[in-house]
C-alpha atoms as a PDB file:
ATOM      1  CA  UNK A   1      10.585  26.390 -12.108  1.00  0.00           C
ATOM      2  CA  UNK A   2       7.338  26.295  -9.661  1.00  0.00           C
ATOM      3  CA  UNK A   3       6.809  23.798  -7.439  1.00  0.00           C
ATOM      4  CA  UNK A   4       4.605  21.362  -8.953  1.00  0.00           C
ATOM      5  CA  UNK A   5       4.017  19.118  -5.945  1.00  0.00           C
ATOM      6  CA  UNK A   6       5.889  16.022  -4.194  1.00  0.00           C
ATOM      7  CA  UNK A   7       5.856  12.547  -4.963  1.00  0.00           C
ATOM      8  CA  UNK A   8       2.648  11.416  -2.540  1.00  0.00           C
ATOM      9  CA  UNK A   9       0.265  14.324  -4.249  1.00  0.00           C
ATOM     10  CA  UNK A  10       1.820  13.649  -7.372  1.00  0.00           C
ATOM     11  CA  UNK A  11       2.260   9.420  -8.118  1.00  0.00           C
ATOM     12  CA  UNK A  12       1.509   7.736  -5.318  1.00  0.00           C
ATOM     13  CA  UNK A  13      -2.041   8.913  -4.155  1.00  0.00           C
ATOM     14  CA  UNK A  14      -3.473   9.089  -7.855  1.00  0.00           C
ATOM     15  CA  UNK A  15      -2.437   5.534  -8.357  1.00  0.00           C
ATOM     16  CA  UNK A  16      -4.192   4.108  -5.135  1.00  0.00           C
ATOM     17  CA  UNK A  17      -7.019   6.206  -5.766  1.00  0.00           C
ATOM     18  CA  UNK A  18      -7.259   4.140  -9.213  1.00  0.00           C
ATOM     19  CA  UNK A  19      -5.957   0.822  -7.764  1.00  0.00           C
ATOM     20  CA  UNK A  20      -9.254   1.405  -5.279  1.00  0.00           C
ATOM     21  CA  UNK A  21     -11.379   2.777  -6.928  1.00  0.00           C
ATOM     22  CA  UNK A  22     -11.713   1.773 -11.092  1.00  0.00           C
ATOM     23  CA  UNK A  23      -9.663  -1.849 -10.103  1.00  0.00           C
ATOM     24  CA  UNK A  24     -11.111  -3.210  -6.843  1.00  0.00           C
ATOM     25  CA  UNK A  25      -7.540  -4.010  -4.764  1.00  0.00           C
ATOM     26  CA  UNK A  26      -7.590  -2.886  -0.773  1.00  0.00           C
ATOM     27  CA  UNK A  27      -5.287  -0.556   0.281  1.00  0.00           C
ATOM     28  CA  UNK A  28      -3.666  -1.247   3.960  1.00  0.00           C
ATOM     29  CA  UNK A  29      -1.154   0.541   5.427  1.00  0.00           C
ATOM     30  CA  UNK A  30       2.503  -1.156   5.237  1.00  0.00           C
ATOM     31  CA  UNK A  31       2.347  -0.597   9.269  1.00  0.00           C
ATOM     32  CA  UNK A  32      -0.308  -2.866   9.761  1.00  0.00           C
ATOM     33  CA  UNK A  33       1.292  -5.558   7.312  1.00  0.00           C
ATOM     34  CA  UNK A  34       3.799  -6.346  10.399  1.00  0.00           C
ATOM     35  CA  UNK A  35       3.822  -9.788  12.424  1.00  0.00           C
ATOM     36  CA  UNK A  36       2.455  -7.589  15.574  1.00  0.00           C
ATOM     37  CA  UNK A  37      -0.693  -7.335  13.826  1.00  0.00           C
ATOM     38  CA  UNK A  38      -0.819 -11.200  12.566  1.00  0.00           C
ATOM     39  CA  UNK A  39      -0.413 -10.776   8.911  1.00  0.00           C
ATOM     40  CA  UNK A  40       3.085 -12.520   8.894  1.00  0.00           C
ATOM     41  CA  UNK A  41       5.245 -14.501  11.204  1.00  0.00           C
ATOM     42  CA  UNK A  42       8.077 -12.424   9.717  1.00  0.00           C
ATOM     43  CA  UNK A  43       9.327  -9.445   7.873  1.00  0.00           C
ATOM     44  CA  UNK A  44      11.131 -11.774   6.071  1.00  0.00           C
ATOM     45  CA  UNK A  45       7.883 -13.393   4.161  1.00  0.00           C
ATOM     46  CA  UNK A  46       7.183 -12.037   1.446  1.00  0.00           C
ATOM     47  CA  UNK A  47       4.270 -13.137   0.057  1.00  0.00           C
ATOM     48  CA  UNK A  48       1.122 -12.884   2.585  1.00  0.00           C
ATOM     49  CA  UNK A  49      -0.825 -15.967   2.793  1.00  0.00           C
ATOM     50  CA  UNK A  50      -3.868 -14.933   4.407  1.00  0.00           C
ATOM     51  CA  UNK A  51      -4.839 -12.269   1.608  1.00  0.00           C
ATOM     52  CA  UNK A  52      -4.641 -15.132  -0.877  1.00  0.00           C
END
């Protein structure tokens, strides 16, 4: 069996491409979703209220 690529080149990337690109969303890196950067008081919250 070749090697037909890993799971980034082969799910992941295509579906943010079309996420950002045919369906508007904004992609941000889960490191930068992290209270140190002010998106959360806590890991534990779930839903982020300032990207409502």
């Amino acid at each position: 069996m070749s090697y037909l690529g890993n799971e980034y080149t082969l799910v992941e990337k295509p579906a943010l491409d079309y996420l950002t690109g045919n369906l508007g969303y904004d992609y941000v890196e889960g490191e930068k979703l992290t209270p140190s950067f002010g998106e959360r008081e806590s890991l534990r919250d779930v839903i982020l209220i300032k990207r409502f």
